[in-house]
C-alpha atoms as a PDB file:
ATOM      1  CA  UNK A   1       0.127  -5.174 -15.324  1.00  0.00           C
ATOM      2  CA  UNK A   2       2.073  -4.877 -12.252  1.00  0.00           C
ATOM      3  CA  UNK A   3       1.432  -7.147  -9.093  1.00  0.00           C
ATOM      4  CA  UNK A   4       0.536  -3.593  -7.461  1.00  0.00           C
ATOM      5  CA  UNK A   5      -1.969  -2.496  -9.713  1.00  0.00           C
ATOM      6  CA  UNK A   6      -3.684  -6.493  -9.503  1.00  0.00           C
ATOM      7  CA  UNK A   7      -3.632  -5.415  -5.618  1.00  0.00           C
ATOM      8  CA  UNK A   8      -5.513  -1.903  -6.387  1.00  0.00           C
ATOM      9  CA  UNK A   9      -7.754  -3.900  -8.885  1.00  0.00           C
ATOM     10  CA  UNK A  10      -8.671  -6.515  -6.237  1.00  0.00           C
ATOM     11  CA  UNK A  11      -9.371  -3.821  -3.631  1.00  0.00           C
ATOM     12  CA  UNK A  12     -12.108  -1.909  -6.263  1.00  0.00           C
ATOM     13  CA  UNK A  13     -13.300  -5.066  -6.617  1.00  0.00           C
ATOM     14  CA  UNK A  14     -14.199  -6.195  -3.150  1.00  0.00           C
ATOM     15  CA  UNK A  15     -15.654  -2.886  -2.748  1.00  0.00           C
ATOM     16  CA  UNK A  16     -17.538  -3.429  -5.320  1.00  0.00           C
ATOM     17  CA  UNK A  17     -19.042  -6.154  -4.100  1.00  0.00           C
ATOM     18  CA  UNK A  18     -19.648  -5.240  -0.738  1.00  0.00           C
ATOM     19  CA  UNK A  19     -21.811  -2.154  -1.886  1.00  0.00           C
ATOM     20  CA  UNK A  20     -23.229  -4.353  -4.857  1.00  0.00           C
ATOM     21  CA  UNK A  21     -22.032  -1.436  -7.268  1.00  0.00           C
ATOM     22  CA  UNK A  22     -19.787  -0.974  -9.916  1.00  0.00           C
ATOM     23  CA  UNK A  23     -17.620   2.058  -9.458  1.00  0.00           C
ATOM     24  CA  UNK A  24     -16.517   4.175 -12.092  1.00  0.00           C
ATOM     25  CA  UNK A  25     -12.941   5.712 -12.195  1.00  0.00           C
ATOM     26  CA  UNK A  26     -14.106   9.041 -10.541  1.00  0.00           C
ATOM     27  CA  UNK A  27     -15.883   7.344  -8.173  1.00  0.00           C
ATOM     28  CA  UNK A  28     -12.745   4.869  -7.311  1.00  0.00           C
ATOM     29  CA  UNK A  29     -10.588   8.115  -7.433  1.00  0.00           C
ATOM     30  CA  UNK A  30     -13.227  10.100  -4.782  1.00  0.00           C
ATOM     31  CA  UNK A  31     -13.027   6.582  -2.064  1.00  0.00           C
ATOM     32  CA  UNK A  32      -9.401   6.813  -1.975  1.00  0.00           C
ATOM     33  CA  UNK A  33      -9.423  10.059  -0.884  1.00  0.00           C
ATOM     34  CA  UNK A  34      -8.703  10.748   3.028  1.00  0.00           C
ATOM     35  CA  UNK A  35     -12.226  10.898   4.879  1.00  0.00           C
ATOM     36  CA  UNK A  36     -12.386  14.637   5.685  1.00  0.00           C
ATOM     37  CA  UNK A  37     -12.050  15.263   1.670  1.00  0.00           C
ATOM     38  CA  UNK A  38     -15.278  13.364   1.583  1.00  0.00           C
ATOM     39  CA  UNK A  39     -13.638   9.780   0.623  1.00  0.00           C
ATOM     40  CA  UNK A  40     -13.478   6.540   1.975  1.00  0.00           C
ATOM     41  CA  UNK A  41     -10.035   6.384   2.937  1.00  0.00           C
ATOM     42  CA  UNK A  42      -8.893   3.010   1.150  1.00  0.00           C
ATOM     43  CA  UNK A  43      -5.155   3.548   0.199  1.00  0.00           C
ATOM     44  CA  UNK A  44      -3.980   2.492  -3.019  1.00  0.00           C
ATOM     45  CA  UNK A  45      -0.646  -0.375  -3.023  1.00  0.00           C
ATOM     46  CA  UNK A  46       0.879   1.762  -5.506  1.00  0.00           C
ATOM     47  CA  UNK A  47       0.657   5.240  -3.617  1.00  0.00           C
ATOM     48  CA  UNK A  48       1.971   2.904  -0.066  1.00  0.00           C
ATOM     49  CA  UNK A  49       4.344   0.564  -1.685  1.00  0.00           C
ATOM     50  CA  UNK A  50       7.553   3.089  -0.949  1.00  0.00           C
ATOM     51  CA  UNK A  51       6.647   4.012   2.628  1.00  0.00           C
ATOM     52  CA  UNK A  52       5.850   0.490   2.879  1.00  0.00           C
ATOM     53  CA  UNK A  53       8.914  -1.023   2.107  1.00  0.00           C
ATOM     54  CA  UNK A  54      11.501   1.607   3.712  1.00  0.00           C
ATOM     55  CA  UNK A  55       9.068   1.281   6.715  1.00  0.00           C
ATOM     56  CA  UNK A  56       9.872  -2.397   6.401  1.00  0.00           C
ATOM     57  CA  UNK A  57      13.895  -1.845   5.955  1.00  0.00           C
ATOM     58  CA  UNK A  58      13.646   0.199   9.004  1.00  0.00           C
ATOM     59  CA  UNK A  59      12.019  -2.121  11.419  1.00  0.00           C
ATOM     60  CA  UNK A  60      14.835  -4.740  10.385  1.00  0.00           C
ATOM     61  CA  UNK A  61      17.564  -2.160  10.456  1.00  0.00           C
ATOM     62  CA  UNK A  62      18.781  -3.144  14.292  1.00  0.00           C
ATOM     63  CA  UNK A  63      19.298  -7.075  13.540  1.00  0.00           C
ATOM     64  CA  UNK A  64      21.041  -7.109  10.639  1.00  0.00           C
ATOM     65  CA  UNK A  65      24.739  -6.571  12.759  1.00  0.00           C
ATOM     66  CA  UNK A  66      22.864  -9.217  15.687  1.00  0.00           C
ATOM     67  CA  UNK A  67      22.261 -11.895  12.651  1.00  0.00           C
ATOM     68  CA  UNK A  68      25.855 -10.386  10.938  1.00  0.00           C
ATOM     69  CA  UNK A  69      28.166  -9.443  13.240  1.00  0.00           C
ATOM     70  CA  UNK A  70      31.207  -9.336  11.413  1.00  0.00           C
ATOM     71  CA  UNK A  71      29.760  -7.537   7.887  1.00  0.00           C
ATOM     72  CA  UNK A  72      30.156  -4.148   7.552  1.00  0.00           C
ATOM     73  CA  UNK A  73      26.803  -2.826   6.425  1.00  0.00           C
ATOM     74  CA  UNK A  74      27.393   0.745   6.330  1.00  0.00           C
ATOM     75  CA  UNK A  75      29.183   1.055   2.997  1.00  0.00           C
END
């Protein structure tokens, strides 16, 4: 099992919790939908994990030639 579905697991499972209910697959399926499709909202680390990281690799983009100023990081 992949450290992103442990992530997704652990998110069911605090839900769980807080509304002291188990939640079947539909019903996990149904919260992360977006709100005004009548869900919850709660976004899974497998769906964000992409948008995450080039997110990420974007926000670092600028230093790289200020912490490397004589590689060439274009090619």
């Amino acid at each position: 099992m992949s450290t992103l579905q442990l992530l997704n697991d652990s998110l069911k499972a605090a839900l769980e919790e807080i509304i002291n209910c188990s939640l079947s697959s539909s019903a996990w399926c149904q919260a992360t939908l977006p709100i005004c499709m009548a869900g919850m909202s709660f976004r899974k680390a497998t769906e964000q994990s992409l948008s995450a990281f080039l997110a990420s690799v974007h926000s670092y983009n600028s230093l790289i030639p200020k912490i490397l100023p004589n590689q060439d990081i274009a090619s």
